[in-house]
N, C-alpha and C. Protein backbone atom coordinates (compact mmCIF):
# COMPACT_ATOMS: atom_id res chain seq x y z
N UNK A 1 -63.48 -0.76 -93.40
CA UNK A 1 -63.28 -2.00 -94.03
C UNK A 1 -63.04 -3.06 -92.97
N UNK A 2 -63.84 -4.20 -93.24
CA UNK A 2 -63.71 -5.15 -92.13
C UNK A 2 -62.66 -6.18 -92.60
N UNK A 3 -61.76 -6.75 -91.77
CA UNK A 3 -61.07 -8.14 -92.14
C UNK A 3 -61.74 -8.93 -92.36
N UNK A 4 -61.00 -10.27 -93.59
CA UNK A 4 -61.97 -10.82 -94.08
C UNK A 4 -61.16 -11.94 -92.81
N UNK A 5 -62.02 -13.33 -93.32
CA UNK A 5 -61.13 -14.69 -92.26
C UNK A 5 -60.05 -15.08 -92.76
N UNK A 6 -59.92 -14.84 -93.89
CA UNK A 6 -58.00 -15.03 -94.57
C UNK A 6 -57.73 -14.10 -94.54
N UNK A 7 -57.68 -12.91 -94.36
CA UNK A 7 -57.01 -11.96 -93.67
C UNK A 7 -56.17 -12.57 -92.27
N UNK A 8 -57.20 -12.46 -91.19
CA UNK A 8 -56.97 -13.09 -89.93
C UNK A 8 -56.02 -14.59 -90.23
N UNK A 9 -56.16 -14.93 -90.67
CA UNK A 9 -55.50 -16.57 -90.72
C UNK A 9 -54.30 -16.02 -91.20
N UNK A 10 -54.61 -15.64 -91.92
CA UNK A 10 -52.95 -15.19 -93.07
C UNK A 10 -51.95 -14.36 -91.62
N UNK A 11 -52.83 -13.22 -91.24
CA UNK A 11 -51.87 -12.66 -90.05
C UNK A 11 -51.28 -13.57 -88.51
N UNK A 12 -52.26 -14.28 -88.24
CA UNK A 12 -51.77 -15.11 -87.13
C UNK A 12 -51.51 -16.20 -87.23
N UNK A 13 -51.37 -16.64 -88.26
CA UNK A 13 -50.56 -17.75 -88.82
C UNK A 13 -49.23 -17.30 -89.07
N UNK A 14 -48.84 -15.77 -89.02
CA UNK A 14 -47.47 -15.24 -89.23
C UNK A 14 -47.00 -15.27 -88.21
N UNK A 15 -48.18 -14.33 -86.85
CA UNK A 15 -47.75 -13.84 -85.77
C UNK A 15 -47.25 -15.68 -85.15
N UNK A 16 -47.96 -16.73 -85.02
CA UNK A 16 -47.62 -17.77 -84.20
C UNK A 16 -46.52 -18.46 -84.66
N UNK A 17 -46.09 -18.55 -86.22
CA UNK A 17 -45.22 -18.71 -86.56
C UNK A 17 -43.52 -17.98 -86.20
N UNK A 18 -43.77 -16.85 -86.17
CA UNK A 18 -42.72 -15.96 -85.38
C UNK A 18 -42.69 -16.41 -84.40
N UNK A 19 -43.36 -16.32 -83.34
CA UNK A 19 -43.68 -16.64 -81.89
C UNK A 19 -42.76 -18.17 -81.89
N UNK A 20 -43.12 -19.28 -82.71
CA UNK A 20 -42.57 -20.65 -82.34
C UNK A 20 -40.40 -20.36 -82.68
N UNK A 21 -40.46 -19.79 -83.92
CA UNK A 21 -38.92 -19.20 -84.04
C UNK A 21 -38.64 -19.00 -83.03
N UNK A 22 -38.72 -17.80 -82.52
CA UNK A 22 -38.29 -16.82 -81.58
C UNK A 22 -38.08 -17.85 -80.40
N UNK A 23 -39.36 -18.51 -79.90
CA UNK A 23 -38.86 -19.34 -78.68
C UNK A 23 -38.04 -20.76 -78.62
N UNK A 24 -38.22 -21.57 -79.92
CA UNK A 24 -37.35 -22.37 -79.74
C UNK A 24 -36.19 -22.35 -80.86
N UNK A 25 -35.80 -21.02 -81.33
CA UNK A 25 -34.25 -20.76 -81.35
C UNK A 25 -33.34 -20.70 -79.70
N UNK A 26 -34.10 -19.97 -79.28
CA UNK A 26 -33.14 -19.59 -77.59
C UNK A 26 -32.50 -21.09 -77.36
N UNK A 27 -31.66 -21.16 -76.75
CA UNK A 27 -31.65 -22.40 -75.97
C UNK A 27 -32.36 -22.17 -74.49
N UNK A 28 -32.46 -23.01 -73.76
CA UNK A 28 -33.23 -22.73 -72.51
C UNK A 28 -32.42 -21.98 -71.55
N UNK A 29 -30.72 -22.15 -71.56
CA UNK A 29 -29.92 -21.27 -70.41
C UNK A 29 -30.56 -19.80 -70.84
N UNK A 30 -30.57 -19.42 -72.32
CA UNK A 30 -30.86 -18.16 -72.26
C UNK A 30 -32.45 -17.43 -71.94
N UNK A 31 -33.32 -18.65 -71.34
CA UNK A 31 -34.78 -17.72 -71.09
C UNK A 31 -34.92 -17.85 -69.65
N UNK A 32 -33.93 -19.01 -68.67
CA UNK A 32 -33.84 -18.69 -67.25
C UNK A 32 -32.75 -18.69 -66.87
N UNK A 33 -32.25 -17.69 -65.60
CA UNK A 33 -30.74 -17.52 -65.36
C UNK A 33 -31.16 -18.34 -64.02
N UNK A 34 -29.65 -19.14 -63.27
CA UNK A 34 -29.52 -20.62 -62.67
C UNK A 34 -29.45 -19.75 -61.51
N UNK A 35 -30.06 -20.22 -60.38
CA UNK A 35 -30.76 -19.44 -59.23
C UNK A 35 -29.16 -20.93 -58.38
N UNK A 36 -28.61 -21.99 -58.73
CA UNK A 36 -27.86 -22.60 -57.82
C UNK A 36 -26.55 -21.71 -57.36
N UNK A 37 -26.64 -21.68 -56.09
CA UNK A 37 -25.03 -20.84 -55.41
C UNK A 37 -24.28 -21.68 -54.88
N UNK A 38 -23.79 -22.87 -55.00
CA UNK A 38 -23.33 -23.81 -53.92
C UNK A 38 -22.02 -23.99 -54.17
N UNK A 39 -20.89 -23.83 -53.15
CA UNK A 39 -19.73 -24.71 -53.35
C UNK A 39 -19.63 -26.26 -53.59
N UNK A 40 -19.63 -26.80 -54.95
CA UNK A 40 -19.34 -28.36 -54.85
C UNK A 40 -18.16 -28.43 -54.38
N UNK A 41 -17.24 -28.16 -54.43
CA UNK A 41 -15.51 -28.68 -53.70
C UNK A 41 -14.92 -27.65 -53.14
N UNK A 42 -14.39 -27.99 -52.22
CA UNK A 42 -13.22 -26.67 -51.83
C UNK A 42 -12.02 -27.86 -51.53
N UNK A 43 -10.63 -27.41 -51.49
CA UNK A 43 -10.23 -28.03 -50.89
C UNK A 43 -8.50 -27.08 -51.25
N UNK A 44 -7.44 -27.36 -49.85
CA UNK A 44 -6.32 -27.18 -50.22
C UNK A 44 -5.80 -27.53 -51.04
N UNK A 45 -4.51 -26.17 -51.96
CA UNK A 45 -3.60 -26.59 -52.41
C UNK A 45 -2.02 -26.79 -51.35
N UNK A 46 -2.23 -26.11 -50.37
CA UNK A 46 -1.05 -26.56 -49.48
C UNK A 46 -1.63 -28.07 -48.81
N UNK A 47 -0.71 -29.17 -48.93
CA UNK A 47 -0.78 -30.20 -48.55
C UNK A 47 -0.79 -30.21 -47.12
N UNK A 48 -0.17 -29.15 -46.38
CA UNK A 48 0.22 -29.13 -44.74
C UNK A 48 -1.39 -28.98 -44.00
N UNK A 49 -2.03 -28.25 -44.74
CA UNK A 49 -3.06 -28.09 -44.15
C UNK A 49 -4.15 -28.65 -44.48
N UNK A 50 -5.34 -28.63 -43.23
CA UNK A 50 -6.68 -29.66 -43.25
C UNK A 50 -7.57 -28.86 -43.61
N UNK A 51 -8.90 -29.35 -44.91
CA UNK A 51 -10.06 -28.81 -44.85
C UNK A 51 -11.05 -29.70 -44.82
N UNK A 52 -11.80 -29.04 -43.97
CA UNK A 52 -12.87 -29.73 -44.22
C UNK A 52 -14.34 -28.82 -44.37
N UNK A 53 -15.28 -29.24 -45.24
CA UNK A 53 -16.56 -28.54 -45.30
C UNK A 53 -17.84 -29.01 -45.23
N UNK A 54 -18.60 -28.29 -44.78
CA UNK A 54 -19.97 -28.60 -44.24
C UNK A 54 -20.73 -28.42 -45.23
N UNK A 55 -21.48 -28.87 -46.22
CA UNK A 55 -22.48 -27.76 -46.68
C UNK A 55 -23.75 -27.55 -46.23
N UNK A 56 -24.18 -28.75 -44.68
CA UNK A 56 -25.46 -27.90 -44.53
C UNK A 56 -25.23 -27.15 -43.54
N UNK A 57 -24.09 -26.95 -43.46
CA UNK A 57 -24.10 -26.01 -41.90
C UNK A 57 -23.36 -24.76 -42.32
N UNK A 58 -22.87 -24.86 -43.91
CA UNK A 58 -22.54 -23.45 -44.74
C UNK A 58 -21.31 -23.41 -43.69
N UNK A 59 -20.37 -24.42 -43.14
CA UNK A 59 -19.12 -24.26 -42.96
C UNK A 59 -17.91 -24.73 -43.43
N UNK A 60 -17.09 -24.26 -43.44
CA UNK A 60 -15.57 -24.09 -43.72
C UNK A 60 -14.82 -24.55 -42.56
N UNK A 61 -13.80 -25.45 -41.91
CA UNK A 61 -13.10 -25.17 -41.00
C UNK A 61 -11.42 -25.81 -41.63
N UNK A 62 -10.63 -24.86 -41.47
CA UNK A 62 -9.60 -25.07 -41.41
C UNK A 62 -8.38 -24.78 -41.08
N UNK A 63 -7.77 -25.83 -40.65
CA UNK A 63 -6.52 -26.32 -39.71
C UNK A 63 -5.47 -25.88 -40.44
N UNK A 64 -4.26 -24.97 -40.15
CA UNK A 64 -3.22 -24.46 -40.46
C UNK A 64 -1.91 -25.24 -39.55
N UNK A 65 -0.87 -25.53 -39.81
CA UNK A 65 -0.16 -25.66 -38.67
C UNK A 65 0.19 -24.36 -38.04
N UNK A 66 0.66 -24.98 -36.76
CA UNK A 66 1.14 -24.23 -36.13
C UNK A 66 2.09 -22.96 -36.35
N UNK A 67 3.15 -23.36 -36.84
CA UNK A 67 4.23 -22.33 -37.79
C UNK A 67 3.85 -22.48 -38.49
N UNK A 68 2.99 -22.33 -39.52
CA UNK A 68 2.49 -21.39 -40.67
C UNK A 68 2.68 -20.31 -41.03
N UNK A 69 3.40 -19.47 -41.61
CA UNK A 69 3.38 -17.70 -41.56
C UNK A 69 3.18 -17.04 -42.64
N UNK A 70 1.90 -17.69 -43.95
CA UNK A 70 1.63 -17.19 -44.67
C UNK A 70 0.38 -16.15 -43.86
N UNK A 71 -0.06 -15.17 -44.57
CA UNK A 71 -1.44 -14.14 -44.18
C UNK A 71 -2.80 -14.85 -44.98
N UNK A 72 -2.25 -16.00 -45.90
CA UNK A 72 -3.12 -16.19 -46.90
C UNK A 72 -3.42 -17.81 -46.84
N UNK A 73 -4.55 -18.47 -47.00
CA UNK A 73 -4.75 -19.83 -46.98
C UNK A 73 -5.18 -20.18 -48.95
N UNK A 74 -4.12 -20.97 -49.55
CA UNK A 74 -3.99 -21.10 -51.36
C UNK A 74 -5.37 -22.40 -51.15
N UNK A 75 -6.21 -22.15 -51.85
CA UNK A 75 -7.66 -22.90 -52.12
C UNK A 75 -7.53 -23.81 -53.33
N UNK A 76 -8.52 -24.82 -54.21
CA UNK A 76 -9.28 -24.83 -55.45
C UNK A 76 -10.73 -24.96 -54.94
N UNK A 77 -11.28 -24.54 -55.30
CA UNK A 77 -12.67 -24.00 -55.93
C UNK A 77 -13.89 -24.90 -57.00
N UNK A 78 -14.94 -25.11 -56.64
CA UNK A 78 -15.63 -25.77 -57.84
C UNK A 78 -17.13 -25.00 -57.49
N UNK A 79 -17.81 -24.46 -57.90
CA UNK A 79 -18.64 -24.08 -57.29
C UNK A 79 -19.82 -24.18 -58.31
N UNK A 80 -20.88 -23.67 -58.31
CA UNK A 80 -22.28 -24.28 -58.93
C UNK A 80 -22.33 -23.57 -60.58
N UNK A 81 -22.58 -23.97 -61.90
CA UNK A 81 -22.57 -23.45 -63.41
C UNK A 81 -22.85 -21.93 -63.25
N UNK A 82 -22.47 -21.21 -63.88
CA UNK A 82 -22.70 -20.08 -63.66
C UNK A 82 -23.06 -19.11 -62.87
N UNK A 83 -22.40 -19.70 -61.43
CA UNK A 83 -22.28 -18.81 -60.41
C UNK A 83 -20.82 -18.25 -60.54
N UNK A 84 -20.58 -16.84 -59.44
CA UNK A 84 -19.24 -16.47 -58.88
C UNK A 84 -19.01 -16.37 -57.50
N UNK A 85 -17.99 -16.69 -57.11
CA UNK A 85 -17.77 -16.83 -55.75
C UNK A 85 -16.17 -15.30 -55.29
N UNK A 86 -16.86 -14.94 -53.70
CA UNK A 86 -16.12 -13.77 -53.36
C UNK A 86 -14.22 -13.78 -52.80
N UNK A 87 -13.79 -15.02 -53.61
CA UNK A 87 -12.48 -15.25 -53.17
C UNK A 87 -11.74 -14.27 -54.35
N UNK A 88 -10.36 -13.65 -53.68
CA UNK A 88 -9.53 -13.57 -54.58
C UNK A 88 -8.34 -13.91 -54.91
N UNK A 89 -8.12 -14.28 -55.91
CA UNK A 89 -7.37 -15.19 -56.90
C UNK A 89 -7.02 -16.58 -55.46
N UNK A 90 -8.36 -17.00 -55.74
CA UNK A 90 -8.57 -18.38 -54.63
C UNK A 90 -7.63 -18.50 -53.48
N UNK A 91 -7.84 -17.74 -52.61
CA UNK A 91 -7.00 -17.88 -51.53
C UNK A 91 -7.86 -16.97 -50.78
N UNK A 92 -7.63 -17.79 -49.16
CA UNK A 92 -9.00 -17.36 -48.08
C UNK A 92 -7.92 -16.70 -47.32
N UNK A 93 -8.11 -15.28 -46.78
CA UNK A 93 -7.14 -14.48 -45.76
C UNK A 93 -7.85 -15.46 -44.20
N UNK A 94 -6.30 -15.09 -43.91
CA UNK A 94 -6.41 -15.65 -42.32
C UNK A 94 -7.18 -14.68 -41.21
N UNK A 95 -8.04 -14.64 -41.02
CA UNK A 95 -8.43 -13.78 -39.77
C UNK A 95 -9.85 -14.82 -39.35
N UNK A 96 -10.34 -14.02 -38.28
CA UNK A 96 -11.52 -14.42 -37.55
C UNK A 96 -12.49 -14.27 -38.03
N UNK A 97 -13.11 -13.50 -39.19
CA UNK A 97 -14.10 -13.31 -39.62
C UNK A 97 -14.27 -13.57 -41.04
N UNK A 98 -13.46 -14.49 -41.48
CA UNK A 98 -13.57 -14.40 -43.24
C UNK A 98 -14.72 -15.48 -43.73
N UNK A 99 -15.02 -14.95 -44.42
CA UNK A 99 -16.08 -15.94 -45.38
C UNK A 99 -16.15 -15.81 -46.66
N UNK A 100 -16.83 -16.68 -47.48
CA UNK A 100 -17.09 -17.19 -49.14
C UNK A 100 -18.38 -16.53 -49.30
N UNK A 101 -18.62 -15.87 -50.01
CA UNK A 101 -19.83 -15.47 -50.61
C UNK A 101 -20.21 -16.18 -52.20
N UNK A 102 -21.18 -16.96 -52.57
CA UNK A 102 -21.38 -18.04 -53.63
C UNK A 102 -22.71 -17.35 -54.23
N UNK A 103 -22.50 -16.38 -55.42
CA UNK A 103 -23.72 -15.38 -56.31
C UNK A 103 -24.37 -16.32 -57.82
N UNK A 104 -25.30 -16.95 -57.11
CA UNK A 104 -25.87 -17.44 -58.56
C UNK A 104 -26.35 -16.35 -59.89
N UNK A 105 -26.48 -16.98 -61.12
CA UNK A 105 -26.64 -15.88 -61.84
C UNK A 105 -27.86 -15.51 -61.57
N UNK A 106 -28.78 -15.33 -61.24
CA UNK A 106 -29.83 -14.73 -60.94
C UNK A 106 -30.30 -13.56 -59.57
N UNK A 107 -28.82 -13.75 -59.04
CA UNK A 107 -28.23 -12.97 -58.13
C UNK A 107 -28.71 -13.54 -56.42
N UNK A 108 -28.77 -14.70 -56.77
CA UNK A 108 -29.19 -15.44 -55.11
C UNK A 108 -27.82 -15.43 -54.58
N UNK A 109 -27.56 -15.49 -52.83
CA UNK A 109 -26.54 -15.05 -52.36
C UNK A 109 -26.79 -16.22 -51.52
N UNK A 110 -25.19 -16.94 -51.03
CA UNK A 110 -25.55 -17.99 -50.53
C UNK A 110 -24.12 -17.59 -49.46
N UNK A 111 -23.51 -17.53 -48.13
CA UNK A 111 -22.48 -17.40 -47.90
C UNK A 111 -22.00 -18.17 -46.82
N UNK A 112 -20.73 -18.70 -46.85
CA UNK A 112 -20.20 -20.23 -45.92
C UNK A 112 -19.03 -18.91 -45.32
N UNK A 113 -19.60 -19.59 -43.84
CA UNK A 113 -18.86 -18.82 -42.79
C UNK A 113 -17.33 -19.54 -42.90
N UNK A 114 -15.61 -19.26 -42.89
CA UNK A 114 -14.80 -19.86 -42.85
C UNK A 114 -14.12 -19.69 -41.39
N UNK A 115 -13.62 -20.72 -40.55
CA UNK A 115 -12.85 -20.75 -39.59
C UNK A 115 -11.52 -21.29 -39.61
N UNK A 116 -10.39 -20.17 -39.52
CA UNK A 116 -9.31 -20.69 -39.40
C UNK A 116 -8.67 -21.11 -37.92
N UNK A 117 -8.44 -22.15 -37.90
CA UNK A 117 -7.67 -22.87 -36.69
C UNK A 117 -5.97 -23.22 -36.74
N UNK A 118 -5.66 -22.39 -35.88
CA UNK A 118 -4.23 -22.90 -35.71
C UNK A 118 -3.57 -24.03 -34.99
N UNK A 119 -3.00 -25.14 -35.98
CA UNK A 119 -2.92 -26.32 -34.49
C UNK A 119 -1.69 -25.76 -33.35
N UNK A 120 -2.37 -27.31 -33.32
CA UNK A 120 -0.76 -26.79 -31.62
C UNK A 120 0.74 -27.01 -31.69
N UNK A 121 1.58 -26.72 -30.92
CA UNK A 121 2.43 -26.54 -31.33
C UNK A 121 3.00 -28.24 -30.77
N UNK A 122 3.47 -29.11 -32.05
CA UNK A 122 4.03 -30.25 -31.54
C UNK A 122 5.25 -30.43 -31.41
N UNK A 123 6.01 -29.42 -30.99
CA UNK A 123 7.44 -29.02 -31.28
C UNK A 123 8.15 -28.87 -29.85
N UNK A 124 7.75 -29.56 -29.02
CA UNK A 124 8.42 -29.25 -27.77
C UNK A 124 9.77 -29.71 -27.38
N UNK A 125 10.99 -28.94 -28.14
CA UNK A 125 11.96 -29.48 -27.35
C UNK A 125 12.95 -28.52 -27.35
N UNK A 126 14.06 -28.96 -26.63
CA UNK A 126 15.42 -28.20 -26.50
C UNK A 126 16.12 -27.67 -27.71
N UNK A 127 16.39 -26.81 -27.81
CA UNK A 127 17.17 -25.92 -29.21
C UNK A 127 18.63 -26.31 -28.58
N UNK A 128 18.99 -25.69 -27.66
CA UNK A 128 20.63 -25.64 -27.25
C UNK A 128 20.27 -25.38 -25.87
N UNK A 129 21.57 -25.96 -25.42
CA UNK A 129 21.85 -26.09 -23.94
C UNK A 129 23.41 -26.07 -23.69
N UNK A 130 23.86 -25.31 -22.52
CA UNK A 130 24.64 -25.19 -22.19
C UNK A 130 24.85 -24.47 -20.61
N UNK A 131 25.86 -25.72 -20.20
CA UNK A 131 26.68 -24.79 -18.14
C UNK A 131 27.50 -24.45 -18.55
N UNK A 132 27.58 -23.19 -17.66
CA UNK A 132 28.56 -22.30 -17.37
C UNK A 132 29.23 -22.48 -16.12
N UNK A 133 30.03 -23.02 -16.09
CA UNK A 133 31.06 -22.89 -14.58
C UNK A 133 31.85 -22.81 -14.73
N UNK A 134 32.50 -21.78 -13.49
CA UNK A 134 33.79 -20.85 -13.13
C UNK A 134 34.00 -20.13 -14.57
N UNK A 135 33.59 -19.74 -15.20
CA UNK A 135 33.50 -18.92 -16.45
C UNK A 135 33.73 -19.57 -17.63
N UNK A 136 33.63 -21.04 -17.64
CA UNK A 136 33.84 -21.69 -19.34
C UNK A 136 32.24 -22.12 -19.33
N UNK A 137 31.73 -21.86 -20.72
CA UNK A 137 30.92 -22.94 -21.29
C UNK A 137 30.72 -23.89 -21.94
N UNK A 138 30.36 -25.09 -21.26
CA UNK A 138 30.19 -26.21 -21.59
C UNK A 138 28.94 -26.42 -22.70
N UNK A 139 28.78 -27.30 -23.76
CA UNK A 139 27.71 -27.07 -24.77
C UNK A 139 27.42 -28.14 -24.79
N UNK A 140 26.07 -28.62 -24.32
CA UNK A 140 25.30 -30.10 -24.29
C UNK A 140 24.98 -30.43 -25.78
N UNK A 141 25.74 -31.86 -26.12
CA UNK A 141 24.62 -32.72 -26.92
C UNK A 141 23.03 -33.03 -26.46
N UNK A 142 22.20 -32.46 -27.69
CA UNK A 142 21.11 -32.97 -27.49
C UNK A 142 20.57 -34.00 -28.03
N UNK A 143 19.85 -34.91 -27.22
CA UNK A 143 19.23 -35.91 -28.56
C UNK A 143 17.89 -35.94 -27.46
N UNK A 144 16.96 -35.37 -28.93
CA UNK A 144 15.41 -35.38 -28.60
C UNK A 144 14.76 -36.36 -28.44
N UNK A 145 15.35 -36.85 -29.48
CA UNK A 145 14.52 -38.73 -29.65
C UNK A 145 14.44 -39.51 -28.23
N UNK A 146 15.59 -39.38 -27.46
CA UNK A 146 15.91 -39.87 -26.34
C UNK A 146 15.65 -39.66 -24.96
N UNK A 147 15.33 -37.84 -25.36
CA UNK A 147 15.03 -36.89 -24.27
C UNK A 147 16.33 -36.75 -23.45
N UNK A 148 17.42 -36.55 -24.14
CA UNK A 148 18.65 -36.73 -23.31
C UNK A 148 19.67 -34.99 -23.58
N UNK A 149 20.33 -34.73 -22.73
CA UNK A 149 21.51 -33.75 -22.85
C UNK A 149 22.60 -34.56 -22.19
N UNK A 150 23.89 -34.57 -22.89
CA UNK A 150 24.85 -35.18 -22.37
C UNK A 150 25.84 -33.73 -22.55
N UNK A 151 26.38 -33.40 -21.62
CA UNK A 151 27.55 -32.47 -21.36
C UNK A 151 28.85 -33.27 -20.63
N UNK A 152 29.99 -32.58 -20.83
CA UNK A 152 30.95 -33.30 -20.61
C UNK A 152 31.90 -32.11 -20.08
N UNK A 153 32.21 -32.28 -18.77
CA UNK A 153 32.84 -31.32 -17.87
C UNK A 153 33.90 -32.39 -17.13
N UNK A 154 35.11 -31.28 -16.66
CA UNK A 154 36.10 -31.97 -15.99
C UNK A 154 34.94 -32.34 -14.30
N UNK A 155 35.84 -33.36 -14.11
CA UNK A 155 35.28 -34.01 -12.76
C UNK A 155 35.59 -33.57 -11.67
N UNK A 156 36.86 -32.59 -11.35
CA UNK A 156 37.01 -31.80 -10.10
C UNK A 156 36.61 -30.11 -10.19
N UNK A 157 35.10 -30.23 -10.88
CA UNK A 157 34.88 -29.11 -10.72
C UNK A 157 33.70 -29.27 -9.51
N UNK A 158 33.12 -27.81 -8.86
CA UNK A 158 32.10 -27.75 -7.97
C UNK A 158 30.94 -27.75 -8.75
N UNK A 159 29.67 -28.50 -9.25
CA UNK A 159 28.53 -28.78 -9.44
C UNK A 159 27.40 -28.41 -8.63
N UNK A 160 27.89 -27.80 -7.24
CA UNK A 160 26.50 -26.75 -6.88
C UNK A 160 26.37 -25.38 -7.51
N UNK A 161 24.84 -25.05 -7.36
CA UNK A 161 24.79 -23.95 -7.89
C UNK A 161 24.52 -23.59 -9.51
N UNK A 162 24.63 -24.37 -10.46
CA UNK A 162 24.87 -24.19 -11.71
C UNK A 162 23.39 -24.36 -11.90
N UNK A 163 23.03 -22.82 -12.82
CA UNK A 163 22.09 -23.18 -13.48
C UNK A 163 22.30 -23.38 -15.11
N UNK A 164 21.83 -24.15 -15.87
CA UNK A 164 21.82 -24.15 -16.80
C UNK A 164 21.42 -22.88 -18.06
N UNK A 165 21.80 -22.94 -18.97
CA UNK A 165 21.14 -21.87 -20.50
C UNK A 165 21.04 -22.85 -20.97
N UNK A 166 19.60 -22.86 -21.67
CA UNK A 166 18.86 -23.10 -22.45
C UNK A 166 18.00 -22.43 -23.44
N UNK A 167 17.57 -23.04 -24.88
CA UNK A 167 16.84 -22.05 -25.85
C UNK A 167 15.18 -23.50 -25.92
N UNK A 168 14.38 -23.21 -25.70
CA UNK A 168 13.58 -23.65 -26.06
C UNK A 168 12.54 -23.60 -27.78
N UNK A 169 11.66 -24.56 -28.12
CA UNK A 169 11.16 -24.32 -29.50
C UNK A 169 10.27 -23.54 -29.37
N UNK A 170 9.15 -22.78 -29.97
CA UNK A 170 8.33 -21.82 -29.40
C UNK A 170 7.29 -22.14 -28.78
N UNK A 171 6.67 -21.68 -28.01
CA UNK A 171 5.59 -21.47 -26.37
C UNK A 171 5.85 -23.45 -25.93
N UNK A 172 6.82 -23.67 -26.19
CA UNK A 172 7.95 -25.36 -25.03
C UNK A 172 7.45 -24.52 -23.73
N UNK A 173 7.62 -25.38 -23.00
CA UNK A 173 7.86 -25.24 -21.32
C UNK A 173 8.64 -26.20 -20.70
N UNK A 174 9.22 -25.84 -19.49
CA UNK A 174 10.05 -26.76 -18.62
C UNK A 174 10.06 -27.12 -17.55
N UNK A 175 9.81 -27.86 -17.22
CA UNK A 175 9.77 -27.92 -15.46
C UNK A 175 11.79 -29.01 -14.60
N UNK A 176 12.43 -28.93 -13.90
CA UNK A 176 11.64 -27.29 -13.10
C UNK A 176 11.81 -26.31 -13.78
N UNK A 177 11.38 -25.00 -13.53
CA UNK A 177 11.74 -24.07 -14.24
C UNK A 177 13.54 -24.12 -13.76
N UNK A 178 13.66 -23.19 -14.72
CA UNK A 178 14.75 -22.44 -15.38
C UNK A 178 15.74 -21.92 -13.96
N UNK A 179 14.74 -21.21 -13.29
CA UNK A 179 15.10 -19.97 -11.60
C UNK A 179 15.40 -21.61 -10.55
N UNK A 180 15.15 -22.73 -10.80
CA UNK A 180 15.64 -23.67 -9.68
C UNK A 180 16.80 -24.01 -9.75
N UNK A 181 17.82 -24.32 -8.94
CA UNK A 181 18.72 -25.02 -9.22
C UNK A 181 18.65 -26.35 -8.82
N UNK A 182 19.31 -26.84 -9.70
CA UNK A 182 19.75 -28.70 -10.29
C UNK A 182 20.53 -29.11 -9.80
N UNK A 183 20.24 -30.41 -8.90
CA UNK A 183 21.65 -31.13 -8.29
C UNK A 183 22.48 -31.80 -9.60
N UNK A 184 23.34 -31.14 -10.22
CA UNK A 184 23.68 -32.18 -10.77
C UNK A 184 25.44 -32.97 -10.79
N UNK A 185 25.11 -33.72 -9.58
CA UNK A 185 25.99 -34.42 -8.82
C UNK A 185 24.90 -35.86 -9.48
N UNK A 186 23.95 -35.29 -8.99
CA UNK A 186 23.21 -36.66 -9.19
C UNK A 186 22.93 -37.28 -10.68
N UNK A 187 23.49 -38.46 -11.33
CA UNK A 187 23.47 -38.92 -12.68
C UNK A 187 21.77 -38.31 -13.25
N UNK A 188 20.56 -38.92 -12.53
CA UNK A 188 19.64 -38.92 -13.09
C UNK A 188 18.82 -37.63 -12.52
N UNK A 189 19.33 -36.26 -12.30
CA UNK A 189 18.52 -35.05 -12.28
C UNK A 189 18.27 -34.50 -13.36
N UNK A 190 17.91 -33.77 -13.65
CA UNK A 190 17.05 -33.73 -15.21
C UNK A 190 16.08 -32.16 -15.06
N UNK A 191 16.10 -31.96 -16.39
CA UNK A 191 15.13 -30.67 -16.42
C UNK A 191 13.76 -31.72 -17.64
């Protein structure tokens, strides 16, 4: 038995009819998955610290202070519609090698190298100071602002020889060192 032409019409007039349903019920997210991986924002939630980001150079660099002593750098995040990114619970570990990995849904891999930098230390000064002579110690006022130690010792004592104790802030330095001894007869000798 052969099909007649309303046969044929009758059937693919069904089949194209299905066909138009089927495709414009979907919405369009559901017939292509989003190939974008990109970080739009990063940026600190600790205020102390600096970020800044590259995106054509897929870098990250950021500035910690100096005394910092978390293991962990606290982030926010914005990154491209239906991608995921390889942070966890948004916070970048401190080491030399960490990076963001940014997985579009279609599984494109996009990844921003991160550099953590520690600044320097702007903390250079005297903690405590104090001479020791003939076995009492004397305990210097400090005032940083001024760059000053004022100690206050009787006046018929001998002033050669005395080296000072001191505590410095961390990796401070002093000149002279520490091993010299200090005239201090003289008002304006100084460490």
């Amino acid at each position: 038995m052969k099909p007649t032409l309303k046969f044929l019409l009758k059937e693919s007039t069904l089949f194209f009819f299905a066909c138009f349903v089927i495709l414009f019920s979907c919405k369009p997210d559901d017939l292509l998955q989003r190939s974008e991986n990109n970080i739009i924002s990063i940026g600190s939630t600790d205020q102390s610290i600096n970020l800044l980001f590259n995106e054509v150079n897929k870098l990250i660099q950021i500035t910690i202070p100096f005394d910092y002593t978390s293991d962990i750098i606290p982030v926010s995040i914005k990154i491209s519609q239906g991608a995921n990114h390889s942070l966890f619970e948004n916070s970048i570990p401190i080491s030399a090698t960490s990076q963001i990995t940014v997985i579009a849904e279609d599984g494109t891999v996009k990844t921003y190298k991160v550099e953590v930098i520690r600044g320097k230390n702007n903390q250079n000064v005297i903690l405590d100071f104090s001479l020791e002579i003939e076995g009492i110690d004397y305990l210097g006022i400090i005032n940083n602002d001024e760059n000053s130690i004022e100690v206050n010792v009787p006046t018929q004592l001998d002033y050669n020889g005395i080296h000072p104790q001191l505590t410095l802030s961390p990796n401070a330095t002093i000149e002279p060192s520490l091993e010299s001894e200090i005239d201090f007869e003289n008002e304006n000798s100084g460490i």
